[in-house]
Protein backbone atom coordinates (compact mmCIF):
# COMPACT_ATOMS: atom_id res chain seq x y z
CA UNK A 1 -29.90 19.26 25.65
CA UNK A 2 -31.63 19.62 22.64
CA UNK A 3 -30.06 21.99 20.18
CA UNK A 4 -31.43 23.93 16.75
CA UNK A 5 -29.66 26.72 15.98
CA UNK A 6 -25.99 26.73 15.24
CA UNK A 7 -24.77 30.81 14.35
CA UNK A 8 -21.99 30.96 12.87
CA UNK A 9 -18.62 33.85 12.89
CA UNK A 10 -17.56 34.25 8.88
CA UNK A 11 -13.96 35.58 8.96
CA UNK A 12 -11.49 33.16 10.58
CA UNK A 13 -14.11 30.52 10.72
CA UNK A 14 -16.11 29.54 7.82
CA UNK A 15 -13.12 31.27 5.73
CA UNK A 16 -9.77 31.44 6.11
CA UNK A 17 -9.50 35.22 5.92
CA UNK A 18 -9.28 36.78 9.41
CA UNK A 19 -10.75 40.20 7.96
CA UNK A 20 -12.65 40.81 5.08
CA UNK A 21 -11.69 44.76 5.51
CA UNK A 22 -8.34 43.96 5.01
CA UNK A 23 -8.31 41.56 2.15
CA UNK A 24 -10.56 44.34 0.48
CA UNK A 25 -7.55 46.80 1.22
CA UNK A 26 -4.83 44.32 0.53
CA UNK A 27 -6.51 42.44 -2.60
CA UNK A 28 -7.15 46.53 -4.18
CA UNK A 29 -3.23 47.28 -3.35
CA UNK A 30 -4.29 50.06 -0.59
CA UNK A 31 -3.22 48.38 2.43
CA UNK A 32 -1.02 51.23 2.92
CA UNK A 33 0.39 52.97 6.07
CA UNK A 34 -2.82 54.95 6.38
CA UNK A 35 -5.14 52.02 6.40
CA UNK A 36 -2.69 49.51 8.69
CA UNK A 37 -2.26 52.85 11.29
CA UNK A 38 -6.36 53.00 11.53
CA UNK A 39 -6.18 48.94 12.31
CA UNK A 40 -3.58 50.09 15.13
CA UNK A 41 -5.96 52.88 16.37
CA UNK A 42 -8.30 51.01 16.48
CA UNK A 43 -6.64 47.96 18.28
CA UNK A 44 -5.60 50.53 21.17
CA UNK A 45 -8.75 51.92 22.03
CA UNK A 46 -8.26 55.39 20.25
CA UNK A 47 -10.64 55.61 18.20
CA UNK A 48 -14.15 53.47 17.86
CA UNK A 49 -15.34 50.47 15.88
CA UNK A 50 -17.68 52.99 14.15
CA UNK A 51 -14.91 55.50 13.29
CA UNK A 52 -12.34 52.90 12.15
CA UNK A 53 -14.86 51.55 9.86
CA UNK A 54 -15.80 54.72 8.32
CA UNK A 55 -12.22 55.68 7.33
CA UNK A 56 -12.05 52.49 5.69
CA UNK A 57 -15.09 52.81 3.65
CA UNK A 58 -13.99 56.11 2.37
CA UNK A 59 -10.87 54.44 1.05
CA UNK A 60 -13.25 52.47 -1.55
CA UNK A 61 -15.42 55.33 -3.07
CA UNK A 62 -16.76 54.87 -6.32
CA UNK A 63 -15.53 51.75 -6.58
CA UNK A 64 -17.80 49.07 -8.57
CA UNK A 65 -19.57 46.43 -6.60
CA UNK A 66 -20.39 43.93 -9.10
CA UNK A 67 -16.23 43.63 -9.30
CA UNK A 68 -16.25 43.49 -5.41
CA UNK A 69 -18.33 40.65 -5.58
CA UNK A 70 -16.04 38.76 -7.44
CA UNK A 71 -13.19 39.91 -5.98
CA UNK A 72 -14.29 38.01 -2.33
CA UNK A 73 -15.03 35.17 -4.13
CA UNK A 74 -10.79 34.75 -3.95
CA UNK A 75 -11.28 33.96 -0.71
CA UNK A 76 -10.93 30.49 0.34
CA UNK A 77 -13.50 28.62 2.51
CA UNK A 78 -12.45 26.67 5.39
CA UNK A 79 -11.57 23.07 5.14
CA UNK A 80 -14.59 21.12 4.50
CA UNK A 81 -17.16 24.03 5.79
CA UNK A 82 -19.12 23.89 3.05
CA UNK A 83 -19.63 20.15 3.24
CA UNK A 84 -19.95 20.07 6.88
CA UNK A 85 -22.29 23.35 6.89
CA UNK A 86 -24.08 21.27 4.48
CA UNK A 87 -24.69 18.29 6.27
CA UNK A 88 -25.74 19.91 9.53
CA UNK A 89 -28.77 21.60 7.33
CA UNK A 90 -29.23 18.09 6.17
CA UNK A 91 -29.24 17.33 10.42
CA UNK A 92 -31.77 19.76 10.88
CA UNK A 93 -30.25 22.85 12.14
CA UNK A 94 -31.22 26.70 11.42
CA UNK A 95 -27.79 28.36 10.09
CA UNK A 96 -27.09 31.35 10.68
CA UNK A 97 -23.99 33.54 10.87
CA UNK A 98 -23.31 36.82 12.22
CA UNK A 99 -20.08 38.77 10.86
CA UNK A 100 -18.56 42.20 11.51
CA UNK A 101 -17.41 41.76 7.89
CA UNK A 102 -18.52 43.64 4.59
CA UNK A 103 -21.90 42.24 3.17
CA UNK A 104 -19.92 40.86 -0.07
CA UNK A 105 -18.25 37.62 2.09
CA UNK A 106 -21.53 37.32 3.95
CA UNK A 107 -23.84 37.49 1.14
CA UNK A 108 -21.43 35.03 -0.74
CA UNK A 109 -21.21 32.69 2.37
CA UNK A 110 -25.44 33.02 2.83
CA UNK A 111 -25.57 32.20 -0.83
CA UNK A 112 -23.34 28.88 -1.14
CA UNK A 113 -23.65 27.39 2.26
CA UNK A 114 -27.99 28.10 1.92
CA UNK A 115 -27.74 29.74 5.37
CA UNK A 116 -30.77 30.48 6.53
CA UNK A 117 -29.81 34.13 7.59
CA UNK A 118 -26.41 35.70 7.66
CA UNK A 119 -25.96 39.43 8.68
CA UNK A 120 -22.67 41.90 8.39
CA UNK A 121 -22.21 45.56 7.41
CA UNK A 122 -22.79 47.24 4.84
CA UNK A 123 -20.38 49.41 2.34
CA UNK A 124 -23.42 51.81 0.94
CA UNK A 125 -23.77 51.98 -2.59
CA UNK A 126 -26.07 54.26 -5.00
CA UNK A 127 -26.09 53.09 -8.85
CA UNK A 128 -23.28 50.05 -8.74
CA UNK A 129 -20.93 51.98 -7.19
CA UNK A 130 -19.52 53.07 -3.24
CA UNK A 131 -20.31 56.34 -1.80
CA UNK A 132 -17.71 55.74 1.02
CA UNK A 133 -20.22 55.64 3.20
CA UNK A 134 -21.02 52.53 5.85
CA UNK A 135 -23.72 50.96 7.72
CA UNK A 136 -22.75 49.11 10.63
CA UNK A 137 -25.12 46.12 11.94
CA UNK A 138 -22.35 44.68 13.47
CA UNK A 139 -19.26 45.91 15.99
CA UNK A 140 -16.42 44.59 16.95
CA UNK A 141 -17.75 43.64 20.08
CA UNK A 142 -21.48 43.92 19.63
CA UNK A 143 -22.70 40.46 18.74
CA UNK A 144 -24.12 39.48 22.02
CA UNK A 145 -26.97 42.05 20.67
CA UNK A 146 -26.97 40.25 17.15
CA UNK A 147 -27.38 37.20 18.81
CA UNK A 148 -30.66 38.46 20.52
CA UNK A 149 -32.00 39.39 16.99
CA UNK A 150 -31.29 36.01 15.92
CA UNK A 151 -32.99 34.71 18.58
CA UNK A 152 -36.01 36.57 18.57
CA UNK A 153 -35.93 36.41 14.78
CA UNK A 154 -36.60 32.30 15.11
CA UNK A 155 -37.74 32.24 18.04
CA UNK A 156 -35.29 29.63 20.14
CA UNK A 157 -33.66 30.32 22.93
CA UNK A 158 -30.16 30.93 23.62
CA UNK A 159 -29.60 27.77 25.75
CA UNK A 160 -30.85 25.79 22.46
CA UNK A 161 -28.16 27.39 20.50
CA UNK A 162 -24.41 26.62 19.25
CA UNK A 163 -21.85 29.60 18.52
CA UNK A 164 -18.95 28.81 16.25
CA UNK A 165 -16.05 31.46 16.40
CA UNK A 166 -12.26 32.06 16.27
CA UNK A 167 -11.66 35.55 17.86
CA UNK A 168 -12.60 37.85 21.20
CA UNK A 169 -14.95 39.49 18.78
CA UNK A 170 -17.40 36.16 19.21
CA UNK A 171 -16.64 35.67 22.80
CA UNK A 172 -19.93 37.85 23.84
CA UNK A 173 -22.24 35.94 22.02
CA UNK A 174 -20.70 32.68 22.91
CA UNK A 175 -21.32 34.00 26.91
CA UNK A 176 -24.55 33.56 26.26
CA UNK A 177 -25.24 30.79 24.04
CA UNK A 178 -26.05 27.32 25.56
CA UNK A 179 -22.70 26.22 23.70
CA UNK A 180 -19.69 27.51 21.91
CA UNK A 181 -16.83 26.25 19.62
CA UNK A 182 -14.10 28.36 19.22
CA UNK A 183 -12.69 26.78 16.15
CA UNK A 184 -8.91 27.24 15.86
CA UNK A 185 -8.76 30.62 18.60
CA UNK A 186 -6.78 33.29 18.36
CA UNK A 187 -6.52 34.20 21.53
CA UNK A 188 -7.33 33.32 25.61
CA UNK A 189 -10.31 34.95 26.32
CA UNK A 190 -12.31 32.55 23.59
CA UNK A 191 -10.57 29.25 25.07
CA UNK A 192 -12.12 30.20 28.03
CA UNK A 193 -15.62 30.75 27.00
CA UNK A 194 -15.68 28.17 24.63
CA UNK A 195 -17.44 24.91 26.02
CA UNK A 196 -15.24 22.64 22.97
CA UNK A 197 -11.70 23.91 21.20
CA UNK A 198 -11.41 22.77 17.61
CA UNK A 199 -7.48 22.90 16.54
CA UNK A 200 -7.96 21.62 12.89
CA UNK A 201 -7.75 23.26 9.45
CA UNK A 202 -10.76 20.62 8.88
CA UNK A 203 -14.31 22.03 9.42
CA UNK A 204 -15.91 18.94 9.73
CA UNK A 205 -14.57 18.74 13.17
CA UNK A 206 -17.24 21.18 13.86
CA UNK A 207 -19.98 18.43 12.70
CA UNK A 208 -19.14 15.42 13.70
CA UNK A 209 -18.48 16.93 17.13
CA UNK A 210 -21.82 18.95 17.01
CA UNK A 211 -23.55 15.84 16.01
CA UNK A 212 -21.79 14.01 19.01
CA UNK A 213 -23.88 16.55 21.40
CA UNK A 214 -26.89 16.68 19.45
């Protein structure tokens, strides 16, 4: 099989953050009781993706974005990703990524690794500054539809295309992509969809075994 797009997860996988939303919290000093007990809410099934993100946004009102910006760029990249994203641009690949993340990480991450497209949500903001408002492109578990968009946007299909993820958020898109690499997993359900498990810190371990099926 001939493959040509690789899309890419962002938090847990190209950086070693597992959530942007709560290094935003945690990095401000508000990852308080309030904002952990949404996470929890959230993680049982009592209230929605939509909701939890919402109550989160309205934690960063008025806040500045050009200091948000460099407040993600703190957070450290994978092990060799940006050499080995790099190199598989230098292989031929469209790179993409698709992240239930903020739009600071992923516009950061579209920036230095020259992805070709990268998509997240987005924290709404009206003259530099929050309105504690969000728009989300992305839910927890709605990347299988991303993943069409991506598609359609390049026109290849999914059995021409790699998924690289690390959590049960990616496992829908990596269902239907001709291959997926759950790089380092966090959890059962994406060892079992994944077609290749990467346990390394080291990202290049994505190339060289992408380049070993390619």
């Amino acid at each position: 099989m001939t493959y040509r797009l690789i899309v890419f997860d962002i938090d847990g996988t190209l950086t070693t953050h597992i959530s942007s939303w709560q290094f935003l919290h945690e990095r401000l000093g508000i990852w308080d009781d309030l904002a952990a007990a949404y996470q929890n809410q959230f993680r049982e099934g009592r209230i929605s993706y939509k909701r939890f993100c919402e109550l989160d946004a309205a934690h960063w009102k008025g806040m500045e974005t050009d200091n948000l910006y460099e407040l993600f760029r703190e957070i450290p990249y994978s092990t060799n990703a940006v050499e080995a994203v790099r190199r598989l641009k230098e292989d031929g690949f469209v790179l993409t990524a698709v992240s239930s993340g903020v739009q600071f990480i992923v516009d950061r991450v579209r920036e230095d690794m020259g992805l070709d497209y990268a998509v997240g949500n987005t924290l709404r903001e009206k003259q530099g500054r929050l309105t504690g408002k969000v728009t989300i492109r992305i839910s927890h578990l709605g990347k299988a539809a991303a993943l069409r968009r991506v598609l359609r946007r390049f026109r290849i299909p999914a059995e021409e295309t790699i998924v690289v993820g690390d959590s049960d958020g990616d496992v829908p898109m990596m269902k239907r992509a001709g291959y997926a690499i759950a790089f380092n997993p966090v959890g059962p359900a994406l060892t079992e969809a994944a077609s290749y498990v990467c346990r390394t810190s080291d990202f290049m371990e994505v190339h060289e075994h992408i380049r070993s099926i390619s």
